[in-house]
Protein backbone atom coordinates (compact mmCIF):
# COMPACT_ATOMS: atom_id res chain seq x y z
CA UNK A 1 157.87 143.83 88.57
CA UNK A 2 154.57 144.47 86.83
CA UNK A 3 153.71 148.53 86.10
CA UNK A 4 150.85 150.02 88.08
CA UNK A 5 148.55 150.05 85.24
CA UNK A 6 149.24 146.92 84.49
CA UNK A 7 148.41 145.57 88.08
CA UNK A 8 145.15 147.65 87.46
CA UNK A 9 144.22 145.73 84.56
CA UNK A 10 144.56 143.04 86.15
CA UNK A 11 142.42 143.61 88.71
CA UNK A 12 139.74 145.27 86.68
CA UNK A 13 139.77 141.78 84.66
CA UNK A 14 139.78 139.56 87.60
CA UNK A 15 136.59 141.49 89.02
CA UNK A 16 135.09 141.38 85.38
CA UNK A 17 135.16 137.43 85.03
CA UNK A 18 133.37 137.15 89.35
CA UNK A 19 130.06 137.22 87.68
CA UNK A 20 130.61 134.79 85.25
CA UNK A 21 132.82 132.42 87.22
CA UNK A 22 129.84 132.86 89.90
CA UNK A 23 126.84 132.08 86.88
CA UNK A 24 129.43 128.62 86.44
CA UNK A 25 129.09 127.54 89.67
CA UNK A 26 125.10 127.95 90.11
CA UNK A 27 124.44 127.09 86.32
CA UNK A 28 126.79 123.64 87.47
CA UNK A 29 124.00 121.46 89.32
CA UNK A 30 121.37 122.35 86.85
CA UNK A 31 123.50 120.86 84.29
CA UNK A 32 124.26 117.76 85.78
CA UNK A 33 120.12 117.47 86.26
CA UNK A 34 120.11 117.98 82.49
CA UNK A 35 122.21 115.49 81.74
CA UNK A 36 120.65 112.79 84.76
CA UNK A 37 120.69 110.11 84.58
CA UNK A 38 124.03 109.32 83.70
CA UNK A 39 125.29 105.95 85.66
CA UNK A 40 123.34 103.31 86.92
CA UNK A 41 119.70 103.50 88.91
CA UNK A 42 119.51 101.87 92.61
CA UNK A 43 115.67 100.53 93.05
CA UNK A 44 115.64 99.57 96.82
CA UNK A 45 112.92 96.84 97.22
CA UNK A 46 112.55 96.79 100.97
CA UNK A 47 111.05 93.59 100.98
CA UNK A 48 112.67 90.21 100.95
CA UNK A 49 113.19 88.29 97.00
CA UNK A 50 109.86 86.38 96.49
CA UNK A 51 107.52 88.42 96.87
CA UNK A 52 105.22 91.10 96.10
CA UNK A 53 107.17 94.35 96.41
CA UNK A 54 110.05 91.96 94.50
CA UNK A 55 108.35 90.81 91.57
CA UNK A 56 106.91 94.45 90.88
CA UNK A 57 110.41 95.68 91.21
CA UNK A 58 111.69 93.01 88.27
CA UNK A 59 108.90 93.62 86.47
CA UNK A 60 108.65 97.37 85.85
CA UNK A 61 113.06 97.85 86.05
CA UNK A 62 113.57 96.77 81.99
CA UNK A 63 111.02 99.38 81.26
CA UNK A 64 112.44 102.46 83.36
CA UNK A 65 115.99 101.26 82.56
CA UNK A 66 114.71 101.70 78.21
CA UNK A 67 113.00 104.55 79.16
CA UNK A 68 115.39 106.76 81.29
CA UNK A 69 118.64 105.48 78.96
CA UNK A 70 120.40 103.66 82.31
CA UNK A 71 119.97 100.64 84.23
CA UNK A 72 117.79 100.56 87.02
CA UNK A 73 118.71 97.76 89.15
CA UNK A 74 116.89 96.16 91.66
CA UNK A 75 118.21 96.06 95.27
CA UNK A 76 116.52 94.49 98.05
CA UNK A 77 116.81 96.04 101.36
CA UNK A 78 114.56 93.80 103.52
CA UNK A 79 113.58 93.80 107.51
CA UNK A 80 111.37 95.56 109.99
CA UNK A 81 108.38 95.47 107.72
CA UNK A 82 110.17 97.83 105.06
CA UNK A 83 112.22 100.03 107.52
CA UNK A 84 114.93 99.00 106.64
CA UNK A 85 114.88 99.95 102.97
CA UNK A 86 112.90 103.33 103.91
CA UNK A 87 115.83 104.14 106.15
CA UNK A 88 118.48 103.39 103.76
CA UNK A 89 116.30 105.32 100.73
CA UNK A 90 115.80 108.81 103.37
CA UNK A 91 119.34 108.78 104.03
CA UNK A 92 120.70 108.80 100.38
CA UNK A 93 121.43 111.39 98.14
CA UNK A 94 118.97 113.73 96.76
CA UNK A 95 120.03 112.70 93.41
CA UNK A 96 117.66 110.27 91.71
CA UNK A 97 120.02 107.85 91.77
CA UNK A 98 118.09 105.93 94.78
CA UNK A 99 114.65 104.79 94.30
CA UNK A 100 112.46 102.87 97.06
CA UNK A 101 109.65 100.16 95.72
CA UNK A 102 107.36 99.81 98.73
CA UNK A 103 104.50 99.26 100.35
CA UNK A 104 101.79 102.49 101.05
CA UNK A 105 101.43 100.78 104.46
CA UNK A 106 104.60 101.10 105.10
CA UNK A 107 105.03 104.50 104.93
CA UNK A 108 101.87 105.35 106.87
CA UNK A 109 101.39 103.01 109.02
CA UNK A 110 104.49 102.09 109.99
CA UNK A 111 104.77 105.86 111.97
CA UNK A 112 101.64 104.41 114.22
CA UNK A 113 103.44 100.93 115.31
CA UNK A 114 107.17 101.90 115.25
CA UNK A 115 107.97 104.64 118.24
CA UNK A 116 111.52 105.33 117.94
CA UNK A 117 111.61 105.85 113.60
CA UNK A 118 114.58 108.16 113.17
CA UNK A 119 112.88 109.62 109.77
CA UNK A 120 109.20 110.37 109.06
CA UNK A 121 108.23 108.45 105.75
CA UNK A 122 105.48 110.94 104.84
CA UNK A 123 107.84 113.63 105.12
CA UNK A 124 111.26 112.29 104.19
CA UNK A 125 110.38 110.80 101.10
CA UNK A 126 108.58 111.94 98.08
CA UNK A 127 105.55 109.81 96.33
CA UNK A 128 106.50 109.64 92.86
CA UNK A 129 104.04 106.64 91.08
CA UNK A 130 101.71 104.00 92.09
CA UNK A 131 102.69 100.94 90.96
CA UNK A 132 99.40 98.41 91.88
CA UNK A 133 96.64 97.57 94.39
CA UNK A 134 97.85 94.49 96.28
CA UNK A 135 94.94 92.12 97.14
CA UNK A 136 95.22 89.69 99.95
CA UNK A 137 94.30 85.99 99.51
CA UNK A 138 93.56 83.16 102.73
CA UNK A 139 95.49 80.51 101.66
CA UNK A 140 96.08 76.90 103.42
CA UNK A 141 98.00 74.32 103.86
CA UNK A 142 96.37 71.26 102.21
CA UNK A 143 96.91 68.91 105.01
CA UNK A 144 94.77 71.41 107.02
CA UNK A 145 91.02 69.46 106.77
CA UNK A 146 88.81 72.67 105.24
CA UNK A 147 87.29 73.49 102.23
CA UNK A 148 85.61 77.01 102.83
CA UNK A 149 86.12 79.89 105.06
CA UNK A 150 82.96 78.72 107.64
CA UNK A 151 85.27 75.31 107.61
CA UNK A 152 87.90 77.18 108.41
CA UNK A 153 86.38 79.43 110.89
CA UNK A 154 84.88 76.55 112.85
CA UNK A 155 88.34 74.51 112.85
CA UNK A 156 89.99 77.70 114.20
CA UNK A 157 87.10 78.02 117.17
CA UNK A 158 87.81 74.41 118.25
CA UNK A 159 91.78 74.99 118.08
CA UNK A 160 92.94 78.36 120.03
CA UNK A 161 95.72 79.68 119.91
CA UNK A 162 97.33 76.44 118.34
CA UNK A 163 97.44 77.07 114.69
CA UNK A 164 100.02 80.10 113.08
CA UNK A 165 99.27 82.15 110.05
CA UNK A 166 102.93 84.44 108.93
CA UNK A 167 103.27 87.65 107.51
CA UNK A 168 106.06 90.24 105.84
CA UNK A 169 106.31 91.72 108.94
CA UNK A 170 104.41 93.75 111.82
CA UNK A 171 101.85 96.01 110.12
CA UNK A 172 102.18 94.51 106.91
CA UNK A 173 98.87 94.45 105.03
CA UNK A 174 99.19 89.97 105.56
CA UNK A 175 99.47 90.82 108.97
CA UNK A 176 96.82 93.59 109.51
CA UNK A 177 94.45 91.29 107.18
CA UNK A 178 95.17 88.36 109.70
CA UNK A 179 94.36 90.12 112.84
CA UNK A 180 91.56 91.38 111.21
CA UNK A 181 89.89 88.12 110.21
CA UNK A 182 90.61 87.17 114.08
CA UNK A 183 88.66 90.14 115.67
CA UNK A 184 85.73 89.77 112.69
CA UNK A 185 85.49 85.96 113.17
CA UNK A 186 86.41 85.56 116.90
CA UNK A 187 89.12 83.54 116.72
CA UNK A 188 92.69 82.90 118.37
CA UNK A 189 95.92 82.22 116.22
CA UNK A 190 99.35 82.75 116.46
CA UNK A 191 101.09 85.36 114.46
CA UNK A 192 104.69 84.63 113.00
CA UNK A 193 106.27 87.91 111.24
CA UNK A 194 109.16 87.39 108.91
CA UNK A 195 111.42 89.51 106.83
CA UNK A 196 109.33 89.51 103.62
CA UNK A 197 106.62 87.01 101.76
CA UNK A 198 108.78 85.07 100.15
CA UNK A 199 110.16 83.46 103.23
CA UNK A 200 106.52 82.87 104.83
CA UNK A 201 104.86 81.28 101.86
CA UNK A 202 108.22 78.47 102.50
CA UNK A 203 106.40 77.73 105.55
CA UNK A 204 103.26 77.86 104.59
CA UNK A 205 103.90 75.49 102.16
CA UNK A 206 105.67 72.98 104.33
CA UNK A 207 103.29 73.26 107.13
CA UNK A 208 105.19 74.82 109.58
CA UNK A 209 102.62 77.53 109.11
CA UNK A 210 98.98 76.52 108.83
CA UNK A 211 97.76 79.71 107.31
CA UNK A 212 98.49 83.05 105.89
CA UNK A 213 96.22 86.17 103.86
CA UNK A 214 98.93 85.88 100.63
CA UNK A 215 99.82 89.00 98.69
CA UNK A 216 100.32 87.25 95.53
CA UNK A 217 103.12 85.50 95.34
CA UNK A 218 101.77 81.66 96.32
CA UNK A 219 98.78 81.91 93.55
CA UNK A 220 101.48 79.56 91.70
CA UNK A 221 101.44 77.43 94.44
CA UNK A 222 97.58 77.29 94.36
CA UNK A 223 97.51 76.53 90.82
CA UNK A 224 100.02 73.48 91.42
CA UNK A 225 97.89 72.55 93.86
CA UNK A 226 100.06 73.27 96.73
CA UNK A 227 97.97 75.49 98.40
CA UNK A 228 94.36 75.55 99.06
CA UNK A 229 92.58 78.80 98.26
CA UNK A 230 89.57 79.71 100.22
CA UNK A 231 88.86 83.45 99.89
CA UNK A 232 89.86 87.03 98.64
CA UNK A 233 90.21 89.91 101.43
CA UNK A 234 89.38 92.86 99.07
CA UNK A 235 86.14 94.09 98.17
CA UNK A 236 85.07 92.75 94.65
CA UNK A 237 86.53 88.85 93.42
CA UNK A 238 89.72 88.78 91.75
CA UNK A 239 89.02 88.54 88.18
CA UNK A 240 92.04 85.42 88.06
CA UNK A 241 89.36 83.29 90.28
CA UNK A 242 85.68 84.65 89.59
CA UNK A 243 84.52 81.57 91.43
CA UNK A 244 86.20 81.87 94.80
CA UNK A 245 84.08 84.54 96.98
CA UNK A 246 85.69 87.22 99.04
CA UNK A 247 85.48 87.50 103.12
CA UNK A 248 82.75 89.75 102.85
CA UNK A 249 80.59 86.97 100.85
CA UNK A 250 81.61 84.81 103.46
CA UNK A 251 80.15 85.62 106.47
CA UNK A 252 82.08 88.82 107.59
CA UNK A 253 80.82 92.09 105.99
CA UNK A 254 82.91 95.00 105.03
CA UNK A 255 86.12 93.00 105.01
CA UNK A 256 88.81 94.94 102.82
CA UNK A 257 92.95 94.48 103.23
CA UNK A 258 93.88 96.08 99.99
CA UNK A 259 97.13 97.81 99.89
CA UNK A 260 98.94 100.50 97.33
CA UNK A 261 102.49 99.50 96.56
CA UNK A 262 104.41 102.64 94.70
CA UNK A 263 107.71 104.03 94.08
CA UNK A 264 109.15 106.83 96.16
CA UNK A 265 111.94 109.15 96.03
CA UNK A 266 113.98 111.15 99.00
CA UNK A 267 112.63 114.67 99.71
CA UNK A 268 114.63 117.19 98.03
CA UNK A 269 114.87 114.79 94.69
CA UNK A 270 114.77 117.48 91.55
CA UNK A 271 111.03 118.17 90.14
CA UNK A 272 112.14 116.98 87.08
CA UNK A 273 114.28 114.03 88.23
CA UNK A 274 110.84 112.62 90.34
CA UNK A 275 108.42 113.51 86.84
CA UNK A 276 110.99 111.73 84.99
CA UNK A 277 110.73 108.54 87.00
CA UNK A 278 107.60 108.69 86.96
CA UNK A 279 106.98 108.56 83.22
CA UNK A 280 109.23 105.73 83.07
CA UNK A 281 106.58 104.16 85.73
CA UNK A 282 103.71 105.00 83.69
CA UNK A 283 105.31 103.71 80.84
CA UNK A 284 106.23 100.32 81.79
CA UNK A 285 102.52 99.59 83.29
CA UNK A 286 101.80 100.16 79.79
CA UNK A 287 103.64 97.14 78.49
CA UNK A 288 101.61 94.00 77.87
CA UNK A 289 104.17 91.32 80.14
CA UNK A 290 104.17 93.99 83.13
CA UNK A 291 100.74 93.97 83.23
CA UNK A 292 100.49 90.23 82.90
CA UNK A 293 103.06 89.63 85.75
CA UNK A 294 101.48 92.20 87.96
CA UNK A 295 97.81 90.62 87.57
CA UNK A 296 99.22 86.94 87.61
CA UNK A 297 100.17 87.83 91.30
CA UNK A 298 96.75 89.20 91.90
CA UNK A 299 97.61 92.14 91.75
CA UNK A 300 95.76 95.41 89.71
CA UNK A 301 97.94 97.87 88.24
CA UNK A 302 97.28 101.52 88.53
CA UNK A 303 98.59 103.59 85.67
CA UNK A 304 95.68 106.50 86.05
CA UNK A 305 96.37 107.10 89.55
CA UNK A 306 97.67 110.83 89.98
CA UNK A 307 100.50 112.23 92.20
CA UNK A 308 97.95 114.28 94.28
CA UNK A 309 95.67 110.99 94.64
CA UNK A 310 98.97 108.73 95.37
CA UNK A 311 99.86 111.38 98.10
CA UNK A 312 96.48 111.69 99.48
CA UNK A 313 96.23 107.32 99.97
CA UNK A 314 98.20 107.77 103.00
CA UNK A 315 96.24 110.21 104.93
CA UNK A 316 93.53 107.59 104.34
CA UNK A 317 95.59 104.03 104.96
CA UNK A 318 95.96 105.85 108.61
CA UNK A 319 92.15 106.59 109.44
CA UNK A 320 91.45 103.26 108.08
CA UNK A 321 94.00 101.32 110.33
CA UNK A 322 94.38 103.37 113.30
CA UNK A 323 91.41 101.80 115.31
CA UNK A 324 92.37 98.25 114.55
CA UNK A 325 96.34 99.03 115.15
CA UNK A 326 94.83 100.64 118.55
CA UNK A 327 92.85 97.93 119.03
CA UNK A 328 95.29 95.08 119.19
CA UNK A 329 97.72 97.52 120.72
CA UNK A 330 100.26 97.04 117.78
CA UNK A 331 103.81 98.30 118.83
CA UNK A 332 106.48 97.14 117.97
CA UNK A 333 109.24 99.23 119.84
């Protein structure tokens, strides 16, 4: 059996090594920050394959995966006009290990239409980058006999309520820009939501749909001449077709159905995890082919936009919305 002094030495050691064994464990998740990332990046895209949110998501991941030493892969989480993705992104781990591509609308408006949410976007996720301004194009079907928006206007008057325009979902900027053309042009038309662009343009393109306000993705389809392009919904012309005139030039004044599309974060994500995302943002809408992608879906990319301003888009998507959302009495739940 050990000697009394020996026991006492013991001891003496034991309580000697608390502080340090103590310094260990809090000094332990500030290393693994240091050495983040060290596996594999999960960008949730919570928007179908096809379209806008999708092809930003492919087109800034090589960049962030060069930048931040790891992969950042893709992962799309589509349904309930980006819900669906937001929830899964809220309820992950605080790690940077789970990113969320999406729409600003979704994460303010969103709050306004949906009732029974079980997170609050504004406050359960962080706004780490813009990623680009999403302009809004009125696209036909070619069978449909128009060739400008007062065309199309008057064809709408003498057919309510029997022709269908489709959207990425309730509250999507598509759908928000279609039910504002309705109220500013006083027409009646059906409204088809589906889980993402990529599945409307289909059926816009088949003529299952007869219209739709495009967030990029069908401009290919224009070009091939498989879609008939009448007007922009943003504020200035898109500098891919100077010669095509926005809503505004055509008859209904102050039209505007831009959206923000930007990369988020859950709350709680390290400072230094969410700045170092965001330099690998910044750094691939440097590259030459991201910007070319991002513009070739009409899009503008927004590398100058600050944190503050990113955060501060929100607050203004709402007041900008909330009387038309009111208006039609937008719920969906």
């Amino acid at each position: 059996m050990p000697s009394k002094p020996l026991i006492n030495c013991l001891r003496r050691l034991s309580l000697a090594a608390v502080p340090a064994l103590l310094c260990n464990a809090f000094a332990a998740p500030a290393m693994a920050s240091e050495k983040w990332p060290d596996r594999p990046i999960r960008l949730i895209v919570n928007f179908a394959p096809g379209g806008a949110a999708d092809v930003m998501g492919r087109a800034i991941s090589p960049t962030m995966s060069q930048v931040l030493g790891q992969s950042v892969v893709v992962d799309n989480k589509p349904g309930a006009n980006g819900n669906i993705g937001i929830g899964e992104t809220v309820r992950s781990p605080k790690d940077g290990y789970t990113l969320l591509l999406s729409s600003g609308g979704g994460i303010s408006i969103n709050p306004m239409i949906y009732s029974k949410l079980p997170f609050n976007p504004e406050k359960d996720l962080i706004p780490v980058a813009a990623v680009a301004r999403v302009h809004v194009f009125l696209e036909t079907n070619p069978s449909l006999p128009v060739s400008n928006v007062q065309d199309f206007i008057k064809h709408l008057q003498a057919n309510p309520g029997k022709l269908s325009y489709g959207s990425p979902g309730p509250g999507s900027s598509p759908h928000l820009a279609g039910e504002m053309f309705k109220r500013a042009a006083k027409v009646d038309a059906t409204h088809i939501p589906y889980k993402g662009a990529g599945p409307a343009l289909t059926d816009v393109l088949s003529g299952q749909l007869q219209y739709w306000f495009d967030p990029g993705p069908g401009l290919k389809q224009v070009e091939a001449g498989k879609l008939k392009l009448l007007a922009i919904g943003s504020p200035q012309r898109s500098p891919l077709y100077p010669k095509v005139p926005t809503l505004a030039e055509s008859g209904l004044p102050g039209f505007d159905a831009d959206t923000l599309f930007g990369i988020y974060a859950p709350a709680g994500t390290p400072a230094s995890v969410v700045e170092a995302v965001r330099a690998s943002v910044l750094k691939a809408l440097e590259q030459k082919n991201v910007i070319d992608v991002l513009q070739g879906i009409g899009s503008t990319p927004e590398p100058n936009m600050s944190r503050q301003a990113f955060v501060d888009h929100h607050a203004k998507e709402r007041v900008r919305f909330a009387p038309l959302i009111k208006a039609i009495g937008l719920k969906v739940d």
